[in-house]
C-alpha atoms as a PDB file:
ATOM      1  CA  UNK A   1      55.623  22.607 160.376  1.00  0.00           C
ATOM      2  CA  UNK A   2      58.698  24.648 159.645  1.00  0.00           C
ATOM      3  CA  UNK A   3      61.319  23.937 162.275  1.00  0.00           C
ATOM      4  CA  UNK A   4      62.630  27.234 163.750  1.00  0.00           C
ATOM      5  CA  UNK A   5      66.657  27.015 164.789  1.00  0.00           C
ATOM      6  CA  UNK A   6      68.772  29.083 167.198  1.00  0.00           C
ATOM      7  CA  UNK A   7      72.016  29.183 167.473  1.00  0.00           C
ATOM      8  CA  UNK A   8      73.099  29.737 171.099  1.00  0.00           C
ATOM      9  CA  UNK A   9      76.666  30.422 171.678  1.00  0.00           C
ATOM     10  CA  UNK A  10      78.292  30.168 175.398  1.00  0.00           C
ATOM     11  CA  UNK A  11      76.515  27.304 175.105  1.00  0.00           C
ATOM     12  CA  UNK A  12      78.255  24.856 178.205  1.00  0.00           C
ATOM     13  CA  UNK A  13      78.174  28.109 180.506  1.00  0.00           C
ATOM     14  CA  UNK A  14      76.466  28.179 183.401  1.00  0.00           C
ATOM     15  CA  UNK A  15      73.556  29.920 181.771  1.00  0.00           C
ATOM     16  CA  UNK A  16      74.241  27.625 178.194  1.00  0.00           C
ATOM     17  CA  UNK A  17      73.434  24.905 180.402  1.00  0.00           C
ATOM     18  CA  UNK A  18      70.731  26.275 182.745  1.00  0.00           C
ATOM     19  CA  UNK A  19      68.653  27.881 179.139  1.00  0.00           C
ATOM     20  CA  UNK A  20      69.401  24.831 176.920  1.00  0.00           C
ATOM     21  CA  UNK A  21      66.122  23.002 178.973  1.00  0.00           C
ATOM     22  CA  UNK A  22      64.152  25.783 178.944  1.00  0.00           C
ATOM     23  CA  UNK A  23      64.282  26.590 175.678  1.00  0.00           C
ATOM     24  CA  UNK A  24      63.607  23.617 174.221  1.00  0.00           C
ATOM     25  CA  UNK A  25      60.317  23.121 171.909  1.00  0.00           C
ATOM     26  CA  UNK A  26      58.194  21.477 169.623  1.00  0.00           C
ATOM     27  CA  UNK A  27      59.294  22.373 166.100  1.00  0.00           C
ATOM     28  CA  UNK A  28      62.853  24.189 167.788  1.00  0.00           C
ATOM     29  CA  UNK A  29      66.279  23.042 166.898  1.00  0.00           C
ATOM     30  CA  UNK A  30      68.841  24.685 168.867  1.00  0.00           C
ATOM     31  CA  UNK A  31      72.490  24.688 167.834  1.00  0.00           C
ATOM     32  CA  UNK A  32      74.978  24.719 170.789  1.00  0.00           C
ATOM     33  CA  UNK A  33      77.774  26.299 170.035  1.00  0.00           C
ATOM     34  CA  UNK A  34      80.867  26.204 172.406  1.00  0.00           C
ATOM     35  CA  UNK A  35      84.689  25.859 172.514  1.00  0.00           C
ATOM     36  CA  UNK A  36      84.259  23.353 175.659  1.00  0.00           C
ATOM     37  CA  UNK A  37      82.819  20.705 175.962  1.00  0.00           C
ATOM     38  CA  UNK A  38      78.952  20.479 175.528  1.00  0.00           C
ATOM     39  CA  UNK A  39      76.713  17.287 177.145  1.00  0.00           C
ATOM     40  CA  UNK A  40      75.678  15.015 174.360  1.00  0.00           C
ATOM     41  CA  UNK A  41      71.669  15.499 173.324  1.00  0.00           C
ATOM     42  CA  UNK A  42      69.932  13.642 175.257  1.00  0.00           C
ATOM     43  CA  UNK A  43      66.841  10.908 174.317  1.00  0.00           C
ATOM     44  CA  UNK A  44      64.144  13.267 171.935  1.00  0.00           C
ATOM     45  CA  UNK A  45      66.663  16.599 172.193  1.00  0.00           C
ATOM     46  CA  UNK A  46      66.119  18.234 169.025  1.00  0.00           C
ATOM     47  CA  UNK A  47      70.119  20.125 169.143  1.00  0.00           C
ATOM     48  CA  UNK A  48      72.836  20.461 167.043  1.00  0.00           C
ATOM     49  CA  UNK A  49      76.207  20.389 168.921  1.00  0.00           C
ATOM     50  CA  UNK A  50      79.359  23.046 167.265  1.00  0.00           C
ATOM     51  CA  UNK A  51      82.617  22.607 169.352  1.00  0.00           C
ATOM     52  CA  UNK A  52      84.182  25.947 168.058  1.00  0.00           C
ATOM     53  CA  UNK A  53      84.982  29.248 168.944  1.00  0.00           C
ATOM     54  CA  UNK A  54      82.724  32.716 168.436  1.00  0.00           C
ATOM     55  CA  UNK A  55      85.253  34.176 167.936  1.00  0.00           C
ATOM     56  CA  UNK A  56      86.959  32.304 165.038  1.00  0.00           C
ATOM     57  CA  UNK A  57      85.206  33.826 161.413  1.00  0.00           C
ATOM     58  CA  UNK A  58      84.820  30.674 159.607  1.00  0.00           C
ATOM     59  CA  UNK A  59      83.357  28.871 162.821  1.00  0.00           C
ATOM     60  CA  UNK A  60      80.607  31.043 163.361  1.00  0.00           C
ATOM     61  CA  UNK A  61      79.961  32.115 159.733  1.00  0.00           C
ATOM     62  CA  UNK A  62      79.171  28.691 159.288  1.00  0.00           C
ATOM     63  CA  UNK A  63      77.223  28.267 162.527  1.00  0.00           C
ATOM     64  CA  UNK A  64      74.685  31.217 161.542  1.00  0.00           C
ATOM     65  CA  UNK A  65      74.081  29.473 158.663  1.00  0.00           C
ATOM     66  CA  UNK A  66      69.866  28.340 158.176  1.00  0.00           C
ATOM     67  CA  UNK A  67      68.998  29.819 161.629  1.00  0.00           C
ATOM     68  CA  UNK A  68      66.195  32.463 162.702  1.00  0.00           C
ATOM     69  CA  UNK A  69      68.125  33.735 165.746  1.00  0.00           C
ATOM     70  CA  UNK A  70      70.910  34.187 167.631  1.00  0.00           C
ATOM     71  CA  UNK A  71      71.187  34.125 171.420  1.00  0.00           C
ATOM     72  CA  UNK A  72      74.791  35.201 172.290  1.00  0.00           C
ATOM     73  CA  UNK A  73      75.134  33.764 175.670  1.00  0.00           C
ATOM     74  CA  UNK A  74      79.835  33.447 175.105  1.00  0.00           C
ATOM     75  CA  UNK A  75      82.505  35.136 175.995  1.00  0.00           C
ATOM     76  CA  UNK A  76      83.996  36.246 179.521  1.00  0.00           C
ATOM     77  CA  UNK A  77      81.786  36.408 182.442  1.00  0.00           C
ATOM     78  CA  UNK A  78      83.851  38.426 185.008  1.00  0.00           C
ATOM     79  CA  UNK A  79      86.216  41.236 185.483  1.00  0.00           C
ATOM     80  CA  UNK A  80      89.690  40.439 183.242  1.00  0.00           C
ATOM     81  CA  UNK A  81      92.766  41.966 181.415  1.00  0.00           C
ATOM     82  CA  UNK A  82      91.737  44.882 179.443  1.00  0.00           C
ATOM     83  CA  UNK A  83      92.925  42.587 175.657  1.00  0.00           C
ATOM     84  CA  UNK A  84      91.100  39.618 176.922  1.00  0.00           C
ATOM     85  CA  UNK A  85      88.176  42.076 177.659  1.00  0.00           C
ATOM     86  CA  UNK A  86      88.726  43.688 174.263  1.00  0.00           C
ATOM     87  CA  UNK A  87      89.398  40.441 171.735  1.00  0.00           C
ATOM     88  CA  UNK A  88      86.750  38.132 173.468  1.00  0.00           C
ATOM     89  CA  UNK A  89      83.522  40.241 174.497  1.00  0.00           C
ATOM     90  CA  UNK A  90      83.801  42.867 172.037  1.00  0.00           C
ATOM     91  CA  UNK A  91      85.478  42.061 169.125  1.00  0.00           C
ATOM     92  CA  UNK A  92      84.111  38.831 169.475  1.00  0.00           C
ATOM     93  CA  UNK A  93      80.653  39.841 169.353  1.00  0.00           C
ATOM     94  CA  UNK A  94      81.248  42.276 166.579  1.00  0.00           C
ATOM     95  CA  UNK A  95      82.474  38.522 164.665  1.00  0.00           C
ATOM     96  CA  UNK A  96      79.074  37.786 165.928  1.00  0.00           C
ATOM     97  CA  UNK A  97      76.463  40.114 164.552  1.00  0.00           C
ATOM     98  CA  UNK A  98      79.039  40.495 161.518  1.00  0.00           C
ATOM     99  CA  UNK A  99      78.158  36.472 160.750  1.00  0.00           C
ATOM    100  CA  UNK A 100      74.362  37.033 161.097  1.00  0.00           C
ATOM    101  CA  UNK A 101      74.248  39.907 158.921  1.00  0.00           C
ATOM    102  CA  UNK A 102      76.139  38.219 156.247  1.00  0.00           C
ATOM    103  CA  UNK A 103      74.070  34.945 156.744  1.00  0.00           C
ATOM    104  CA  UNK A 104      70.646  37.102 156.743  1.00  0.00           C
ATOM    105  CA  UNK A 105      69.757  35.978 160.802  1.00  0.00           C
ATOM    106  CA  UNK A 106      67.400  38.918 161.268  1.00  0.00           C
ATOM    107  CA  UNK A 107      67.355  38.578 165.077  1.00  0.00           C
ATOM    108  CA  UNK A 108      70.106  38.186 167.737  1.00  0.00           C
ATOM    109  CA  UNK A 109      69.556  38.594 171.748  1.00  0.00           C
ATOM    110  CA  UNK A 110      73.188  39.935 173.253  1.00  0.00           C
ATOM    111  CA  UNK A 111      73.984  38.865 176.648  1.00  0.00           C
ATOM    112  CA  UNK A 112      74.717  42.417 178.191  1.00  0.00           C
ATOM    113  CA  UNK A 113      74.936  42.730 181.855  1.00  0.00           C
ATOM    114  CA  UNK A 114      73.985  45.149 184.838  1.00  0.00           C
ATOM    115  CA  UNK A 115      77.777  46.090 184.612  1.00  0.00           C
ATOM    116  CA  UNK A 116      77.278  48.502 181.672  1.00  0.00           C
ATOM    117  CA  UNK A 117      75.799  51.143 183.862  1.00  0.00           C
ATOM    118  CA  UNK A 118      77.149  50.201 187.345  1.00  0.00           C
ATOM    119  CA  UNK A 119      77.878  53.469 188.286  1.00  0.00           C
ATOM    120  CA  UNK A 120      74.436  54.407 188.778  1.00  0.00           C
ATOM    121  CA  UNK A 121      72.892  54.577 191.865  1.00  0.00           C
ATOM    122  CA  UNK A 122      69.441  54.393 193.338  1.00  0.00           C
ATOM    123  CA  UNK A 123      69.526  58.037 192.984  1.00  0.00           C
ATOM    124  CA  UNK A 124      69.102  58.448 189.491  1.00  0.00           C
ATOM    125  CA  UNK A 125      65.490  56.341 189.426  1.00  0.00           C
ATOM    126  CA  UNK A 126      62.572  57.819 188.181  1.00  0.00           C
ATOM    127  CA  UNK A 127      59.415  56.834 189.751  1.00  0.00           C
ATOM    128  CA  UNK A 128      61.147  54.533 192.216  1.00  0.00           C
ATOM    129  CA  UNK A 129      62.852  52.182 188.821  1.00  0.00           C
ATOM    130  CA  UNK A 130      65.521  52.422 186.655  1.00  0.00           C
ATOM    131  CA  UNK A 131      64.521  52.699 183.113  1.00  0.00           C
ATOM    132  CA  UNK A 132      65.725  50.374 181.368  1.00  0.00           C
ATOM    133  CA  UNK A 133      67.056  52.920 178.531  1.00  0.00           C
ATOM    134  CA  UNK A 134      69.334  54.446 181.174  1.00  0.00           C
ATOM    135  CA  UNK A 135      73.154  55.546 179.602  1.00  0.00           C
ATOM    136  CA  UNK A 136      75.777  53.158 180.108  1.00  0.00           C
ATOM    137  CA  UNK A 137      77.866  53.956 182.989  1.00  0.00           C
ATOM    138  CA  UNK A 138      80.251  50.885 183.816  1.00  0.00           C
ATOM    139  CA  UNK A 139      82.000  49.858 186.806  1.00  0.00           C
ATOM    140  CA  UNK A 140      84.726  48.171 184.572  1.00  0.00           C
ATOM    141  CA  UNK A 141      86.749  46.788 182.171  1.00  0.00           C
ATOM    142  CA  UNK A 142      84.014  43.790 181.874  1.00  0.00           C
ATOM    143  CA  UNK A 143      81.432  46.734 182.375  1.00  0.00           C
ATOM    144  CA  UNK A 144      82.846  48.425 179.546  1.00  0.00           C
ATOM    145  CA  UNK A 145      82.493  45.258 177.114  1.00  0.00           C
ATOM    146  CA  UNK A 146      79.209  44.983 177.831  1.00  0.00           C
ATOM    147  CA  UNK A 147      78.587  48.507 177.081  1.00  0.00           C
ATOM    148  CA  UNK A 148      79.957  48.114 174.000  1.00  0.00           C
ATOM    149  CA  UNK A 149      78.328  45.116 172.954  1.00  0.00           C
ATOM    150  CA  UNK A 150      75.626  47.233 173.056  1.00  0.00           C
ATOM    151  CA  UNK A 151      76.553  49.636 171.255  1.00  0.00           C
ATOM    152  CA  UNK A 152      77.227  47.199 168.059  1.00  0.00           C
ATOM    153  CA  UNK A 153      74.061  45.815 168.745  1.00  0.00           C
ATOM    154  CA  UNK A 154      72.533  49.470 168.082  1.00  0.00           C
ATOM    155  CA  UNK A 155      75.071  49.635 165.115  1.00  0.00           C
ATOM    156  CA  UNK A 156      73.622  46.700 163.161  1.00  0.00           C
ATOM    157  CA  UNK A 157      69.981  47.448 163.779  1.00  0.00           C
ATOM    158  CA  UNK A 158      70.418  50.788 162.439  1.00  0.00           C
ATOM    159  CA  UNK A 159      72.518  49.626 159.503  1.00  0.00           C
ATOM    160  CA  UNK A 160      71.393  46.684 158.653  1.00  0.00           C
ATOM    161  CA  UNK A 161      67.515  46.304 160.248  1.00  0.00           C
ATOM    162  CA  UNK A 162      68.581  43.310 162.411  1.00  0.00           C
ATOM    163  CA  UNK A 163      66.506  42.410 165.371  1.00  0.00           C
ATOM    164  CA  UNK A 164      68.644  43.180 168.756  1.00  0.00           C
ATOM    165  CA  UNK A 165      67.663  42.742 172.053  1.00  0.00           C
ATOM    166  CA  UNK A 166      70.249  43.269 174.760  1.00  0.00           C
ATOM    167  CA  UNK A 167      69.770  41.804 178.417  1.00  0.00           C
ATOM    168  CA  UNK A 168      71.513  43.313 181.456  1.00  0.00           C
ATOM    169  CA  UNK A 169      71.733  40.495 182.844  1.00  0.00           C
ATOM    170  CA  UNK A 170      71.444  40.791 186.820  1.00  0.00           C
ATOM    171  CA  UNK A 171      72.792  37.817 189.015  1.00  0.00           C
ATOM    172  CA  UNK A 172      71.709  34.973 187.503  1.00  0.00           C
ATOM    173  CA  UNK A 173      71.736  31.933 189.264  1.00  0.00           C
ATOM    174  CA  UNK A 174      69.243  28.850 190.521  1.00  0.00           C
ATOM    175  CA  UNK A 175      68.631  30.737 193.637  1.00  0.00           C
ATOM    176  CA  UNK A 176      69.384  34.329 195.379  1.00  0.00           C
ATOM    177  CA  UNK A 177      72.806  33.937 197.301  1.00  0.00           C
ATOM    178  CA  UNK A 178      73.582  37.693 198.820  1.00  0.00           C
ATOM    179  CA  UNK A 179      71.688  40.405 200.512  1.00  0.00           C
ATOM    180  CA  UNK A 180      72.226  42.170 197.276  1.00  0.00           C
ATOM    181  CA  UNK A 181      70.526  39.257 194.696  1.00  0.00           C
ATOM    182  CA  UNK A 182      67.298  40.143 196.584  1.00  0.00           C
ATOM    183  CA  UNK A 183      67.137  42.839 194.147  1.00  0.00           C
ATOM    184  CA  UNK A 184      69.361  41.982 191.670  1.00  0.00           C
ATOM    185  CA  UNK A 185      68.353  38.166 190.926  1.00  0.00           C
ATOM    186  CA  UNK A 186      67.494  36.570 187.601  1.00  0.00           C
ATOM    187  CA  UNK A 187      66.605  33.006 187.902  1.00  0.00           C
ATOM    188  CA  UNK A 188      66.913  30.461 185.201  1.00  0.00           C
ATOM    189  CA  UNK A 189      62.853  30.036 184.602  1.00  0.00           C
ATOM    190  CA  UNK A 190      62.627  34.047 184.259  1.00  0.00           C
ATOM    191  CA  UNK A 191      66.104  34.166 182.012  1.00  0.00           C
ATOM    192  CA  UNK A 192      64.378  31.795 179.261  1.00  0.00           C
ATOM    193  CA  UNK A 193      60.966  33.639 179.716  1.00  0.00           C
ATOM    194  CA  UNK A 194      62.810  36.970 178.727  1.00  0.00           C
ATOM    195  CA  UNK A 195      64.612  35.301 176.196  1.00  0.00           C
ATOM    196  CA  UNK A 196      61.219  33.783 174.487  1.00  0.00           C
ATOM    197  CA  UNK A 197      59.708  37.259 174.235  1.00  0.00           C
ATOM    198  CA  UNK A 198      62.583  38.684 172.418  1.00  0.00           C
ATOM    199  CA  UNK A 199      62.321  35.925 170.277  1.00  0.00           C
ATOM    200  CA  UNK A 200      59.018  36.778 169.362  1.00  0.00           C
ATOM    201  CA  UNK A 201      59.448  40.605 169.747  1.00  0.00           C
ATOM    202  CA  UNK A 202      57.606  42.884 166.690  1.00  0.00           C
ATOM    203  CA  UNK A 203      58.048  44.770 164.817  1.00  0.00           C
ATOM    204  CA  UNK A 204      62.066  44.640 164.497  1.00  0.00           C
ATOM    205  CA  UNK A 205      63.618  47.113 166.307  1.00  0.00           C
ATOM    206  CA  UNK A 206      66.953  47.957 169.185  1.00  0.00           C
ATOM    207  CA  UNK A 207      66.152  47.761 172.441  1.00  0.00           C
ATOM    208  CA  UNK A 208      68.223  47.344 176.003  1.00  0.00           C
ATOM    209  CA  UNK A 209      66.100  45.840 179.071  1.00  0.00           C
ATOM    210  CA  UNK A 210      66.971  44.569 182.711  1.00  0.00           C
ATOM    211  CA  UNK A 211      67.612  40.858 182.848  1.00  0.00           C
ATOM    212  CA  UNK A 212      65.904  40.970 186.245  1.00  0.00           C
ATOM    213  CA  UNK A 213      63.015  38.762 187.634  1.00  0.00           C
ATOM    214  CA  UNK A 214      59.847  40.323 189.551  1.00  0.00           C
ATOM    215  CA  UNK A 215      62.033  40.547 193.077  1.00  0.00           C
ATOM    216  CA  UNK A 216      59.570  42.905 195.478  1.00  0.00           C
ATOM    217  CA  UNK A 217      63.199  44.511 196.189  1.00  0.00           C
ATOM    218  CA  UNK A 218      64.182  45.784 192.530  1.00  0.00           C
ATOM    219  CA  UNK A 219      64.832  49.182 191.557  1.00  0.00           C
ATOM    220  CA  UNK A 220      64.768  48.166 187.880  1.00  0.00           C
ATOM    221  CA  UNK A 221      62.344  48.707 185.492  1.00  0.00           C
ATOM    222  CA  UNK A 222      60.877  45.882 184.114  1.00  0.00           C
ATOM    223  CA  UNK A 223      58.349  47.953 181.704  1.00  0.00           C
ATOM    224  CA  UNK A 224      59.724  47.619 178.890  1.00  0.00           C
ATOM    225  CA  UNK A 225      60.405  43.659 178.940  1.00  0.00           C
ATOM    226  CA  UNK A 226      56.743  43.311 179.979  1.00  0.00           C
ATOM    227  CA  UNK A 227      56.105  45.364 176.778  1.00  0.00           C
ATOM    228  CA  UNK A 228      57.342  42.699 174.184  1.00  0.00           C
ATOM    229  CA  UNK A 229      55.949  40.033 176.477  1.00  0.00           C
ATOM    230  CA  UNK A 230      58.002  38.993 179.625  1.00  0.00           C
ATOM    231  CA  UNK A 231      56.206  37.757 182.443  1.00  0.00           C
ATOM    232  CA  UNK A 232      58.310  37.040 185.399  1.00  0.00           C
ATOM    233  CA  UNK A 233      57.190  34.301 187.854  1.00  0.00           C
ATOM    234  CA  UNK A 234      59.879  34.251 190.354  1.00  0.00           C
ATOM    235  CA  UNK A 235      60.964  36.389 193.570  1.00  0.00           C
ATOM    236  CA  UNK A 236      63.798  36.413 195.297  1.00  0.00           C
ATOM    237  CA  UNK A 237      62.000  37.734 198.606  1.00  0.00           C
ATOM    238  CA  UNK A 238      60.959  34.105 198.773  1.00  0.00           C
ATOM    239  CA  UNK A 239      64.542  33.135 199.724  1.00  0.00           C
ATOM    240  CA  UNK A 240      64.839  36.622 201.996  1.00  0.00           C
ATOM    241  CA  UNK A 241      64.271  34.997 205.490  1.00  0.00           C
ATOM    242  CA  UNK A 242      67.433  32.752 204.623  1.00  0.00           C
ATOM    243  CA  UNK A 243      69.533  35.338 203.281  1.00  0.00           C
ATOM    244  CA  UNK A 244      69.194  37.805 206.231  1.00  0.00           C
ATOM    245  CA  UNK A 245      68.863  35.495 209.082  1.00  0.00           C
ATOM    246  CA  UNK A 246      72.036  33.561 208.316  1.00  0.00           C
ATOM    247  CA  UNK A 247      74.473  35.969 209.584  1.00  0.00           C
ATOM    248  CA  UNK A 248      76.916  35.727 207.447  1.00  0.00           C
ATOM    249  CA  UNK A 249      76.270  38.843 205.943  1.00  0.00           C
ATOM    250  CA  UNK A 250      76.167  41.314 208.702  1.00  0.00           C
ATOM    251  CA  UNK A 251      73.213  42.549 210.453  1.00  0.00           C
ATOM    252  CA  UNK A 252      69.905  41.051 209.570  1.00  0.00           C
ATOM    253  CA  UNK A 253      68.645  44.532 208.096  1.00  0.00           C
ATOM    254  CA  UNK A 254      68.642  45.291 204.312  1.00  0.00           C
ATOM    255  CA  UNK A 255      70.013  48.914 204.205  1.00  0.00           C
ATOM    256  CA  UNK A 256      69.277  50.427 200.446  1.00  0.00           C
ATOM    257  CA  UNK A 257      72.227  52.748 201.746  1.00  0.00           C
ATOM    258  CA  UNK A 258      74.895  50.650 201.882  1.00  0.00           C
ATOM    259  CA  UNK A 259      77.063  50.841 199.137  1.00  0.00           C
ATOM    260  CA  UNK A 260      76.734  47.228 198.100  1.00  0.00           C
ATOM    261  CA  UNK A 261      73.177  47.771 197.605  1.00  0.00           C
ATOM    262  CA  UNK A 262      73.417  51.293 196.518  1.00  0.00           C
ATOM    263  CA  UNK A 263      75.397  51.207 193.295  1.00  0.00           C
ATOM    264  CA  UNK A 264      73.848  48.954 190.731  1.00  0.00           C
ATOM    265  CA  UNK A 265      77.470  47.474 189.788  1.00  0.00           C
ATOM    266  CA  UNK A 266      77.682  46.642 193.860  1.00  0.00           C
ATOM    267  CA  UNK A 267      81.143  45.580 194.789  1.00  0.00           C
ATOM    268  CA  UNK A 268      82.340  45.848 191.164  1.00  0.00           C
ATOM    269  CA  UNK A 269      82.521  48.929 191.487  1.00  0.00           C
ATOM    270  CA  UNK A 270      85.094  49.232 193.891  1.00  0.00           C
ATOM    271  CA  UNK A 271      87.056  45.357 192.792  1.00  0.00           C
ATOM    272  CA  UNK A 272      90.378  46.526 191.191  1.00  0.00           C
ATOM    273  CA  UNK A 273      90.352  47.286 186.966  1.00  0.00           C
ATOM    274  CA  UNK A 274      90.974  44.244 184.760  1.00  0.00           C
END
């Protein structure tokens, strides 16, 4: 059997950690690349462990080296300084898909976010979803990274016939926290289910889809994931009866009208630039 190896960098994030599980298979080496400290493979972990930076040339040259894929999990996950924004997300992803193309990794997955195109509102769905092909429209500087991540990603397709998927990712953690992650929320389980179909995705092409899992509450469309394969399992309506009967966040209602739950950048759209 020919072993298959992906290079995941970001790899002690919180999503690093929550994927590195969950992506783990017969035949599957991944290499876990990250500047901080990574956990130590555990008893029958097939994983190679790079302490290094994405963003240094050499570092990840070397780390795309003899793999099939690159999931680009690194970089800042939050609103910063307009250079760290700059030097980290984007021209440290450009480092990025500039090491697979010269190493021949003919597909990379970009961690993108809901951010890109925060601006948008429930007003600009068609046929009660988002498509997922909507225009960037960020809510900032962050939002703006992500946008153009994307935007290289569509570069080195076009240029260079690399395999790019990018993922808005929506709020991605273990379980819905806010009245707005009842739409929004990505857990773990559905994160490595869309990551597994973009691994297998065919033929080779650019595409941009909601990192979003099957929440009865989502305006996003989740067509065109479920097109290369993604099946969500997970809900956050499950955990709705918790979120809205706490208290803590107001009246029990959900009101798509509030601006929190209007905009899909929510209160980054209003949190002060950089």
């Amino acid at each position: 059997m020919t072993r298959q190896r992906i290079l995941v960098t970001g790899a002690a994030g919180r999503m690093g950690r929550e994927l590195r599980p969950r992506l783990a298979r017969e035949g599957r080496t991944l290499r876990l690349l990250d500047l901080a400290e990574i956990e130590s493979a555990g008893p029958n972990e097939d994983v190679e462990i790079v302490r290094a930076s994405f963003t240094d040339p050499d570092a990840i040259d070397a780390a795309c080296r003899d793999v099939e894929a690159v999931l680009h999990l690194g970089g800042l996950s939050g609103e910063a300084p307009w250079e760290q924004i700059a030097d980290i997300n984007i021209d440290g992803t450009r480092r990025v898909l500039e090491a697979a193309r010269r190493q021949g990794v003919p597909r990379v997955t970009l961690a993108s976010s809901i951010h890109a195109a925060g601006f948008h509102t429930r007003e600009d769905v068609v046929d009660g979803v988002l498509p997922a092909d909507t225009p960037t429209r960020p809510d900032t500087y962050y939002g703006v990274g992500k946008a153009a991540i994307e935007a290289l990603g569509s570069l080195y397709h076009s240029r260079f016939g690399i395999d790019v998927s990018c993922l808005r990712i929506g709020a991605f953690r273990p379980v819905p926290l806010t009245p707005e992650d009842l739409a929004a929320w990505l857990s773990p389980g559905d994160a490595a289910r869309l990551v597994e179909a973009c691994l297998r995705a065919e033929p080779a092409g650019f595409r941009v889809l909601w990192g979003i899992s099957g929440n009865a509450r989502r305006w996003w469309s989740l067509a065109e994931a479920e097109a290369i394969g993604y099946r969500p399992e997970d809900d956050a309506e499950h955990h709705a009866a918790s979120i809205l009967g706490s208290g803590a966040f107001g009246p029990t209602a959900f009101d798509p009208a509030e601006p929190r739950n209007f905009r899909v950048g929510a209160h980054f759209c209003t949190m002060p630039l950089g």
